[in-house]
N, C-alpha and C. Protein backbone atom coordinates (compact mmCIF):
# COMPACT_ATOMS: atom_id res chain seq x y z
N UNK A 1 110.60 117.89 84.33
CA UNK A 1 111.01 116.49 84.16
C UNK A 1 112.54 116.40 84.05
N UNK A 2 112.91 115.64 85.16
CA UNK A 2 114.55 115.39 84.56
C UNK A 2 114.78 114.73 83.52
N UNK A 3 115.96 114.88 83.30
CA UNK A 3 116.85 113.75 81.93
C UNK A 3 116.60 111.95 82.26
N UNK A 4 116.86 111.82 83.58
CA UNK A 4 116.25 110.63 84.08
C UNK A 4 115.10 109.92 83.40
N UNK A 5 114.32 110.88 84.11
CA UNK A 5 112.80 110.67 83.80
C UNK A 5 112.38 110.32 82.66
N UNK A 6 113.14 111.61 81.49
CA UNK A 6 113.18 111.59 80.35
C UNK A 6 113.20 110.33 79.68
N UNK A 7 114.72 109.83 79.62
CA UNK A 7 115.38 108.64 79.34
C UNK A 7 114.74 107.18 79.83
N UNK A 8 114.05 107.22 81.24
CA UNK A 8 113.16 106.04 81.68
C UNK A 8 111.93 106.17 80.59
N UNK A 9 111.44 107.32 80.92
CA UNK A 9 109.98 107.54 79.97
C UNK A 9 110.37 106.70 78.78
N UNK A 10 111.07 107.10 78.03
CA UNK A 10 111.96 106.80 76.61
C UNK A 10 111.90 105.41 76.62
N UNK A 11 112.80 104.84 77.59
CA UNK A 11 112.34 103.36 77.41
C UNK A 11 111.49 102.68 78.04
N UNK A 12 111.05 102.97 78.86
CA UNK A 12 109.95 102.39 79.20
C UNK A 12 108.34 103.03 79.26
N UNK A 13 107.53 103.12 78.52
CA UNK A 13 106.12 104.13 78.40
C UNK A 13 105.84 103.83 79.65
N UNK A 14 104.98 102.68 79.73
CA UNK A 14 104.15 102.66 80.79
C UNK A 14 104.47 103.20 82.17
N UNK A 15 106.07 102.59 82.21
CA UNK A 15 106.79 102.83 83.88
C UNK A 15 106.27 103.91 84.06
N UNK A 16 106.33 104.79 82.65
CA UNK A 16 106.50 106.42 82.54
C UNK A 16 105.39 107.02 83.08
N UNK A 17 104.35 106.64 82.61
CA UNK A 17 103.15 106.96 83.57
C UNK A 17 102.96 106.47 84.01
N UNK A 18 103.59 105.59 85.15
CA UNK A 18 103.06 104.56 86.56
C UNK A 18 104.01 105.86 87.29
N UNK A 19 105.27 106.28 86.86
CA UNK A 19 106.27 107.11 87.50
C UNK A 19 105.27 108.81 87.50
N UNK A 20 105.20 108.82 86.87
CA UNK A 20 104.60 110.45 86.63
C UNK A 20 102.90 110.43 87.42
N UNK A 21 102.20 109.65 87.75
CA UNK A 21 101.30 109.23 88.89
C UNK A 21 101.68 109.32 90.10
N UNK A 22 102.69 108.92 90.35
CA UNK A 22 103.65 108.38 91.45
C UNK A 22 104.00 109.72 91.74
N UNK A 23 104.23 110.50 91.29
CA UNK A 23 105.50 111.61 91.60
C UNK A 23 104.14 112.72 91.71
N UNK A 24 102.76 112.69 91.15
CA UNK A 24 102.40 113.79 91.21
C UNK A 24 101.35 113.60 92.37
């Protein structure tokens, strides 16, 4: 996981796993 990712995850949960779905 990048720092990005990290930092989105961080503020935003959900994005975080709409993003981490997305990416895998």
């Amino acid at each position: 996981m990048s720092f990005l990712e990290t930092c989105y995850c961080s503020l935003v949960r959900f994005s975080c796993t709409h993003h981490m779905v997305f990416h895998t």
